[in-house]
Structures are given as structure tokens and as C-alpha cells.
N, C-alpha and C. Protein backbone atom coordinates (compact mmCIF):
# COMPACT_ATOMS: atom_id res chain seq x y z
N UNK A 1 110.79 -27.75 32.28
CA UNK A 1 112.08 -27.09 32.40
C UNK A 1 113.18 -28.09 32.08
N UNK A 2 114.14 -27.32 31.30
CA UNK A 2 115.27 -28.66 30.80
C UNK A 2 116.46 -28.77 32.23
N UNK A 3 117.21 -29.90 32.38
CA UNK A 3 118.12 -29.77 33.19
C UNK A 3 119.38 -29.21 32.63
N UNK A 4 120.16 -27.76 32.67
CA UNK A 4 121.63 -27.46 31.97
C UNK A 4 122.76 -28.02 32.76
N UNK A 5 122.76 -28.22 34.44
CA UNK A 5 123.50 -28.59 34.64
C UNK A 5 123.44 -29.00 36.24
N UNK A 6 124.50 -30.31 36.11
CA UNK A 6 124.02 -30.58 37.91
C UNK A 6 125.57 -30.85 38.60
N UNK A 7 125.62 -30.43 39.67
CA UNK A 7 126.90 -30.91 41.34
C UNK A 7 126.35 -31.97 42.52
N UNK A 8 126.64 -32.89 41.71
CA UNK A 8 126.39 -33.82 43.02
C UNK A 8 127.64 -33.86 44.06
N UNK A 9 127.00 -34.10 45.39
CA UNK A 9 128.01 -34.57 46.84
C UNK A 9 127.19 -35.62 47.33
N UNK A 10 127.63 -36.42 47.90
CA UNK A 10 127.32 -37.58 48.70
C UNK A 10 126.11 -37.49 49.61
N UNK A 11 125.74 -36.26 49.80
CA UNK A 11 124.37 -35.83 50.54
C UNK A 11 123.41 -35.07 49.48
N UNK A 12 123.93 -34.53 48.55
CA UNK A 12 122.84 -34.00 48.09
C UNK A 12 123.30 -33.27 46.61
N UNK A 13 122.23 -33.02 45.60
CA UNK A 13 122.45 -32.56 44.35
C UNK A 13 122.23 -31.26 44.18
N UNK A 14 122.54 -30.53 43.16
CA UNK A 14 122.24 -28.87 42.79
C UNK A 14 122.05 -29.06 41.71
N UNK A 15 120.65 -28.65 41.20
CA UNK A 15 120.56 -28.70 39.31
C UNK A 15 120.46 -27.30 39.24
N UNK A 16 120.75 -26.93 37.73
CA UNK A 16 119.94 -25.54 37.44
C UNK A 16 119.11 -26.33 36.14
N UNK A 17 118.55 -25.49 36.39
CA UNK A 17 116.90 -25.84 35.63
C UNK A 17 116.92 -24.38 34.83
N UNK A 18 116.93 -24.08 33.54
CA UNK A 18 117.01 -23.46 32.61
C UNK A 18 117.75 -22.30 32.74
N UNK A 19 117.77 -20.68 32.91
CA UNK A 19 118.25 -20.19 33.38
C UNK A 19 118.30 -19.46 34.91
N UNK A 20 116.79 -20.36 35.37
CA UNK A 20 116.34 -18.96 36.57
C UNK A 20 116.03 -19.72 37.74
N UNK A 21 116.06 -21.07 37.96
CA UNK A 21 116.04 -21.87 38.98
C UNK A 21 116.88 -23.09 39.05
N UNK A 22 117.28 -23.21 40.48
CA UNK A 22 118.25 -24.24 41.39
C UNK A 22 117.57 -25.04 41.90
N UNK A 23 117.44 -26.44 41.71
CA UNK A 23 117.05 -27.17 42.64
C UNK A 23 118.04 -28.11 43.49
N UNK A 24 117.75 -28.04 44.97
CA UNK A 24 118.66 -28.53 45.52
C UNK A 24 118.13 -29.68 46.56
N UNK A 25 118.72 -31.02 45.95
CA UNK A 25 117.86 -31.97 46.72
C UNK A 25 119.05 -32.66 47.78
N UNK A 26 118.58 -33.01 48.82
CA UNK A 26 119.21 -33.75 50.09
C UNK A 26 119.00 -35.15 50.21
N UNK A 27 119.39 -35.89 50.47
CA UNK A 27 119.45 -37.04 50.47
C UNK A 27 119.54 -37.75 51.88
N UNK A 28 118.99 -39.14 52.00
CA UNK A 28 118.73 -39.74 52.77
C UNK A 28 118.42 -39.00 54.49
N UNK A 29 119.53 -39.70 55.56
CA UNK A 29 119.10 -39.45 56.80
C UNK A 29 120.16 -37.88 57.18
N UNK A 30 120.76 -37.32 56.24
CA UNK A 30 121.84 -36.48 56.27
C UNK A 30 121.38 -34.97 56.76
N UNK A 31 122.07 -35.20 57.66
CA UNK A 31 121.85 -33.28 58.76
C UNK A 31 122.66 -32.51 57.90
N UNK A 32 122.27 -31.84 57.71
CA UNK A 32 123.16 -30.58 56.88
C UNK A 32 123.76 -29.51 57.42
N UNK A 33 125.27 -29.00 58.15
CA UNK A 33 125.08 -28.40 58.55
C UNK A 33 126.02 -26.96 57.71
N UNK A 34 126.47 -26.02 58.87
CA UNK A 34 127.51 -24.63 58.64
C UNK A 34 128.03 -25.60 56.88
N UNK A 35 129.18 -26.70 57.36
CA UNK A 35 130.17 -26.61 56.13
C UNK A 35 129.25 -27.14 54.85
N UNK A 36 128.12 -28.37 55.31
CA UNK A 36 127.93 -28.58 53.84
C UNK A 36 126.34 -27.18 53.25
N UNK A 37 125.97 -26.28 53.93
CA UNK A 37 125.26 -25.20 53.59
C UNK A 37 126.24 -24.55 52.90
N UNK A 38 127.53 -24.13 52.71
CA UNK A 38 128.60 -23.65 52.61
C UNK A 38 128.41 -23.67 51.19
N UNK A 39 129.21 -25.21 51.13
CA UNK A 39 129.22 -25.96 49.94
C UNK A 39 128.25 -25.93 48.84
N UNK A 40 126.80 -26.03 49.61
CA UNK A 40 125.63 -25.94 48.80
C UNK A 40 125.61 -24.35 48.16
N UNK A 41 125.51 -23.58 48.70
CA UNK A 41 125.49 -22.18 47.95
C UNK A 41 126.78 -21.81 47.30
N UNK A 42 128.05 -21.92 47.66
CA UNK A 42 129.05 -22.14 46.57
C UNK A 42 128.45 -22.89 45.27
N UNK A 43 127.68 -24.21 45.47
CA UNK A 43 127.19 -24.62 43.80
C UNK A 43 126.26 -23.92 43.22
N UNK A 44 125.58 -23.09 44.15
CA UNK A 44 124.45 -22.31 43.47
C UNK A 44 125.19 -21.33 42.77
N UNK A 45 126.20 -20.47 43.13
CA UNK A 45 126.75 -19.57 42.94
C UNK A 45 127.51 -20.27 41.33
N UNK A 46 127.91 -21.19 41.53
CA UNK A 46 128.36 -21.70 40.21
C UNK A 46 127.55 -22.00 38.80
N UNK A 47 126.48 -22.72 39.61
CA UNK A 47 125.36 -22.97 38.79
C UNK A 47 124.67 -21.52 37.87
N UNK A 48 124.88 -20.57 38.77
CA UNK A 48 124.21 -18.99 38.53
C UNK A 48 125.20 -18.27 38.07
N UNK A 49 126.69 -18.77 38.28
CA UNK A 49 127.33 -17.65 37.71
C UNK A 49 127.67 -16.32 38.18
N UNK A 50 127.28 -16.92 39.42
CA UNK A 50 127.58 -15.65 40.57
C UNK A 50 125.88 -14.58 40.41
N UNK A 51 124.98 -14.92 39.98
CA UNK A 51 123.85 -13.94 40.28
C UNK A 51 122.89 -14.72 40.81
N UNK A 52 121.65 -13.52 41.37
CA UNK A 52 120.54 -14.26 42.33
C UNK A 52 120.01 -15.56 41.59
N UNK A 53 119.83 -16.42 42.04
CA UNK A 53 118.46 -17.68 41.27
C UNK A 53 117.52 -17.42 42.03
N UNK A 54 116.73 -18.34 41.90
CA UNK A 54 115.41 -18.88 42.28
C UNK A 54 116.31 -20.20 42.53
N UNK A 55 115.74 -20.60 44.17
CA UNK A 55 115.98 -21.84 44.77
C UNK A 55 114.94 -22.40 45.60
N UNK A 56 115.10 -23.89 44.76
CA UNK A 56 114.29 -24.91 45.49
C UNK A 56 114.84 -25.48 46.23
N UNK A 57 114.28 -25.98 47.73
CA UNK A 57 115.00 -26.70 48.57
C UNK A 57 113.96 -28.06 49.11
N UNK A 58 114.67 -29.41 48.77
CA UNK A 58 113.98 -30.51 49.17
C UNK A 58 114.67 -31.38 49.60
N UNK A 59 114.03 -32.18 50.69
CA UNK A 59 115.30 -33.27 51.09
C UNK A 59 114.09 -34.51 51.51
N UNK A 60 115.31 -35.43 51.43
CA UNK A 60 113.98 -36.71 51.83
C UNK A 60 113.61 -36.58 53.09
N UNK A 61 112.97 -37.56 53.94
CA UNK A 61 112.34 -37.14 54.95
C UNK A 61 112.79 -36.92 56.14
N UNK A 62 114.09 -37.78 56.34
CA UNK A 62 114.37 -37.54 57.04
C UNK A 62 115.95 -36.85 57.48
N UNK A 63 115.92 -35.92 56.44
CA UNK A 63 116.99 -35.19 56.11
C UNK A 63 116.84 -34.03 57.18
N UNK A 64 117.49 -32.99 58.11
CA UNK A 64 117.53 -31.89 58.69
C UNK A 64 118.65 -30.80 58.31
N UNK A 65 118.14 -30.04 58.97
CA UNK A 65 119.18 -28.52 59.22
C UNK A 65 119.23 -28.44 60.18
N UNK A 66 120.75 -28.25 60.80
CA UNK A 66 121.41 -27.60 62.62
C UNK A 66 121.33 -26.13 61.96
N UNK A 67 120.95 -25.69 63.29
CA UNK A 67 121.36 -24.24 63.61
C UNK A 67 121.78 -23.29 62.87
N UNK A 68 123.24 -23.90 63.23
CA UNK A 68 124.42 -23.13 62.59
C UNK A 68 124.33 -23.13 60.78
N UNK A 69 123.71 -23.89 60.14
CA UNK A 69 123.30 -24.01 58.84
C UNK A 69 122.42 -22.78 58.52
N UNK A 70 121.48 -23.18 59.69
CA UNK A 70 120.54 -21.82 59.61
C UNK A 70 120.98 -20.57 59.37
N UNK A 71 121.35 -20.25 60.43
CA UNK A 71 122.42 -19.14 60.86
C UNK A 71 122.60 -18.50 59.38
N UNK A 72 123.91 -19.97 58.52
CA UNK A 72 124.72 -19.26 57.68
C UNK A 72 123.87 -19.05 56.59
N UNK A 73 122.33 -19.86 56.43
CA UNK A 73 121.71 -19.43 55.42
C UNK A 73 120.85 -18.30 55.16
N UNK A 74 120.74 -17.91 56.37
CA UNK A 74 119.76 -16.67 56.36
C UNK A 74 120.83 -15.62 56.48
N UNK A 75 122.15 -15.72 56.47
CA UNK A 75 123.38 -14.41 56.57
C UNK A 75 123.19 -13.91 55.10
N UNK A 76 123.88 -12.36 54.86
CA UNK A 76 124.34 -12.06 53.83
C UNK A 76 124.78 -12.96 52.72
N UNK A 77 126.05 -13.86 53.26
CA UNK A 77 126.91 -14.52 52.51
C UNK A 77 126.03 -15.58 51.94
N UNK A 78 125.43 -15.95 52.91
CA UNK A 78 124.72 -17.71 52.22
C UNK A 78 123.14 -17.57 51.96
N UNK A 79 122.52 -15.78 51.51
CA UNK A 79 121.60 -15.18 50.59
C UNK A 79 122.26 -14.73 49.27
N UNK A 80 123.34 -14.95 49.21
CA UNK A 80 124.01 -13.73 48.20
C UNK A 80 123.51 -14.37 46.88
N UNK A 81 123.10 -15.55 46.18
CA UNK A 81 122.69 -16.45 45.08
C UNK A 81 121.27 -15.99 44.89
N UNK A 82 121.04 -15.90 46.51
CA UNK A 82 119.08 -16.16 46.34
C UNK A 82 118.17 -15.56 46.03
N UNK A 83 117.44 -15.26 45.01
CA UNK A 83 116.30 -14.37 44.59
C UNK A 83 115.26 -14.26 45.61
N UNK A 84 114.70 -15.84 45.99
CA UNK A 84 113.93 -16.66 46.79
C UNK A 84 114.06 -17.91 47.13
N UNK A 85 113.91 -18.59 48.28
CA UNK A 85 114.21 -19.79 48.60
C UNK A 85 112.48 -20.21 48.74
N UNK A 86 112.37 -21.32 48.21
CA UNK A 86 110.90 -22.46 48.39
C UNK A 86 111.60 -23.75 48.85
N UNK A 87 110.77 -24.30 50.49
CA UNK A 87 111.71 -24.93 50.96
C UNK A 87 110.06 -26.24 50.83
N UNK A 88 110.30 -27.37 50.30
CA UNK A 88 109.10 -28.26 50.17
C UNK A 88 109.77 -28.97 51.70
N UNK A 89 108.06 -29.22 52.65
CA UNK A 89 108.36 -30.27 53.42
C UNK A 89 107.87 -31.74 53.48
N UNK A 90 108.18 -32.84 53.82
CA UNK A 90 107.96 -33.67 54.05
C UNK A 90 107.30 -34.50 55.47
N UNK A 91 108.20 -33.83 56.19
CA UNK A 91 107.79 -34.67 57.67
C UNK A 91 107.17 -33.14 58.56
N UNK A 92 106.85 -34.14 59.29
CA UNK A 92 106.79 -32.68 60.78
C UNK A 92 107.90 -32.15 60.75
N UNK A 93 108.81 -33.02 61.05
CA UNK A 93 110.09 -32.58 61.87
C UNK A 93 110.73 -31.33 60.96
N UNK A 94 110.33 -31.42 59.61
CA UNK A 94 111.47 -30.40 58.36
C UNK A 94 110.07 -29.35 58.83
N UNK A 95 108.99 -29.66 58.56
CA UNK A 95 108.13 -28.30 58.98
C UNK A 95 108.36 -27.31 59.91
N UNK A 96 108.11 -28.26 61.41
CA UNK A 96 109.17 -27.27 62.37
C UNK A 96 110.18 -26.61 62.11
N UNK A 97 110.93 -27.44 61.80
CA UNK A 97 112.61 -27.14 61.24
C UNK A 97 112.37 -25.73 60.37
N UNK A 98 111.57 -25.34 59.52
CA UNK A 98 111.46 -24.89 58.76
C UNK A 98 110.79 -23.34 58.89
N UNK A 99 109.61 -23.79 59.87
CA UNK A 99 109.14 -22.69 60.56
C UNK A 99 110.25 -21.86 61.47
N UNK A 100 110.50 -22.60 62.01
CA UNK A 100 111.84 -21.95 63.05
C UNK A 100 112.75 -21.06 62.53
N UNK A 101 113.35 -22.03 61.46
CA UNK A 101 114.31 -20.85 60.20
C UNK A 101 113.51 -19.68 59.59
N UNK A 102 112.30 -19.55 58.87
CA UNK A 102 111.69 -18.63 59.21
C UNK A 102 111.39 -17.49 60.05
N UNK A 103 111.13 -18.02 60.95
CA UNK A 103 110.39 -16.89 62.29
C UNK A 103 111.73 -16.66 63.24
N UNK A 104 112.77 -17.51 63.25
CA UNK A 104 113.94 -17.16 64.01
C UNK A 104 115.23 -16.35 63.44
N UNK A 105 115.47 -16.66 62.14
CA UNK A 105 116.49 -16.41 61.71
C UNK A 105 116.38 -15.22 60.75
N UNK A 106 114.73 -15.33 60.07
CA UNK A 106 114.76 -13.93 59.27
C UNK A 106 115.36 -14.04 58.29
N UNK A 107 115.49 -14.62 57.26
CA UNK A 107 115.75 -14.40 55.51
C UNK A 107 115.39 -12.99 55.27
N UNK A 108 116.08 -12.34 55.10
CA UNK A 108 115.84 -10.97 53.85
C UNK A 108 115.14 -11.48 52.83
N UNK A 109 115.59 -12.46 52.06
CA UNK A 109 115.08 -12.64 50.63
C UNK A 109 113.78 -13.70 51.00
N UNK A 110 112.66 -13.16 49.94
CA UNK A 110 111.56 -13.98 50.44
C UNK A 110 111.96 -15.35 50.18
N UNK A 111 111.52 -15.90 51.44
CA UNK A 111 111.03 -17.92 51.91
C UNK A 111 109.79 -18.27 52.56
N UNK A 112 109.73 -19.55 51.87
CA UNK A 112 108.14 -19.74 51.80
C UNK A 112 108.54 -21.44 52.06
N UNK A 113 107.80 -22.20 52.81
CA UNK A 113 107.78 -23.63 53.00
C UNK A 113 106.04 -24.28 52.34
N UNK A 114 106.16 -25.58 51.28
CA UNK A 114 105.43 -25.95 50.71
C UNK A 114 105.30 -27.31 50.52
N UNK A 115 104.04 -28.01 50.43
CA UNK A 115 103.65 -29.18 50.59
C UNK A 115 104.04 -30.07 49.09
N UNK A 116 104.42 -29.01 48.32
CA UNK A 116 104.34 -29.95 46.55
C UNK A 116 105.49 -28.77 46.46
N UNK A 117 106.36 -29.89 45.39
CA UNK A 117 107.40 -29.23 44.56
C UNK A 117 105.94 -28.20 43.45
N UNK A 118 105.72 -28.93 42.56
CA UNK A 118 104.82 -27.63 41.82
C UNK A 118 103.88 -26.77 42.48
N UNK A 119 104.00 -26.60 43.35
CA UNK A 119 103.44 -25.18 44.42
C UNK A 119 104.88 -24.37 44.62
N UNK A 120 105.80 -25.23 44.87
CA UNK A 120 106.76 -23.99 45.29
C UNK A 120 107.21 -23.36 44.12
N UNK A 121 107.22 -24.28 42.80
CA UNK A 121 108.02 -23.58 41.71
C UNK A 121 107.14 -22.42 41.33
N UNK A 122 105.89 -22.42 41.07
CA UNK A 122 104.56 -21.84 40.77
C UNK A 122 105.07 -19.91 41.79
N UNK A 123 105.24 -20.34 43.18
CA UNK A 123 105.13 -19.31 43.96
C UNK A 123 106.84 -18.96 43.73
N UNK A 124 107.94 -19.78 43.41
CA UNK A 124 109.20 -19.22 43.12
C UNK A 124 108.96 -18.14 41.82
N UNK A 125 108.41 -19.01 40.55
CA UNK A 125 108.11 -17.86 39.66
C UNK A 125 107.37 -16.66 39.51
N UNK A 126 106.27 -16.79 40.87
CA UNK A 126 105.64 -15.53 40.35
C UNK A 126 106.18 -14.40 41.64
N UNK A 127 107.64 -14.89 42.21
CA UNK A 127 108.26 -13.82 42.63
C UNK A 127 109.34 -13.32 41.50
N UNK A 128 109.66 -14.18 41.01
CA UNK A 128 110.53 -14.03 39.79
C UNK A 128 109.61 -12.91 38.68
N UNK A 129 108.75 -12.36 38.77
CA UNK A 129 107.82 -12.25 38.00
C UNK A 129 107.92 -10.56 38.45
N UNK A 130 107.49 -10.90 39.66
CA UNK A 130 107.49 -9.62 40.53
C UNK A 130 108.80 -8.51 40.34
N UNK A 131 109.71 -9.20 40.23
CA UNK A 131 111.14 -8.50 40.05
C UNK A 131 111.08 -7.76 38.67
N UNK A 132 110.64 -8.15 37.53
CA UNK A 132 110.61 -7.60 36.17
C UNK A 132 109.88 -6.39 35.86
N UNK A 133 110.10 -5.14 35.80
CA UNK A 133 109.86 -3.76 35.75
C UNK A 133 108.94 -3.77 34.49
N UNK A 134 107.86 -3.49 34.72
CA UNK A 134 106.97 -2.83 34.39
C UNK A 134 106.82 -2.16 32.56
């Protein structure tokens, strides 16, 4: 996949990757929370042009999500980009983290947590796949 275009912030990057996937990587020891989740799907939304992507979500290891991040990512507003979210983990701690956002917060749009970036892209596309009529 070629890179068309990327938003870096001081915690973390947004690429789009050809026309149909976002990857969004986190950086170092950085909690992410309400404002910079905010921020992050505002670039998706830019990156996309205002329609659903396919989003990857990875952060180094010891990167997290509060709550309230949660919250705003599983809302209407901070699904409105997302086709599907594939969230790769690293540590326990993002697993938990991850499960929790899952089973607590309820995404509408399918999310899936994965051990390899090429597992999640693999299972991002063949929801992407799923969407295309017949």
C-alpha cells in the first residue's frame, strides 16, 4: 500500500494508505485521552474526506486510553470516519485496555484487537470486502 498522506502531533501520526485505510500510530509513554481522540478522528475525517475508512490503531507499548477517550470513541461522533477499527496490541495492559473498550463501551462499527499489524489489515479488508454489493 502506498502512503498519500500523513498528520503528525507530538503523540501520534495518521497516514492514509491508498484510498481505504488510516493508520494511526501513538507514540511513546502517551495516554490518549477525550481531546487528543478528538483530534485523532478530526485527521481521519480529513484524511477520508469526510467518509467511513478502514482504521488501524497501534501505539507503542506503553501508550494507553482513559475512559473518557473511550467513551468518545465508541460515540456516534468519534465512529462517524469508521468503517472498522483493528486495534493491534502490544502489552497486557493495551489488551485489557482494549477488551474493556470492547465489552464496555460497544462500538457499533465492527472492532477487533490483534497481535500483528498484517492480521488486522487482512481482517480490516475483508470487512471492507463485505460492504461491496454483490
Amino acid at each position: 500500500m502506498q502512503l498519500i498522506q500523513e498528520i503528525t502531533f507530538t503523540y501520534a501520526k495518521v497516514q492514509l494508505f491508498g484510498s481505504k485505510l488510516v493508520r494511526i500510530e501513538v507514540f511513546g509513554e502517551t495516554t490518549i485521552g477525550k481531546k487528543e481522540a478528538k483530534e485523532l478522528n478530526d485527521a481521519v475525517g480529513v484524511l477520508s474526506k469526510g467518509k467511513e475508512i478502514l482504521v488501524l490503531m497501534l501505539a507503542d507499548e506503553l501508550a494507553q486510553v482513559d475512559k473518557e477517550a473511550m467513551d468518545f470513541s465508541a460515540s456516534p461522533e468519534g465512529q462517524k470516519y469508521t468503517k472498522g477499527d483493528a486495534m493491534v496490541v502490544r502489552s497486557i495492559t493495551q489488551r485489557i485496555s482494549a477488551n474493556l473498550y470492547l465489552k464496555l463501551f460497544r462500538p457499533k462499527k465492527p472492532s477487533k484487537t490483534f497481535n500483528s499489524e498484517e492480521d488486522a489489515i487482512k481482517w480490516l479488508f475483508s470487512i471492507e470486502n463485505a460492504f461491496i454489493p454483490a
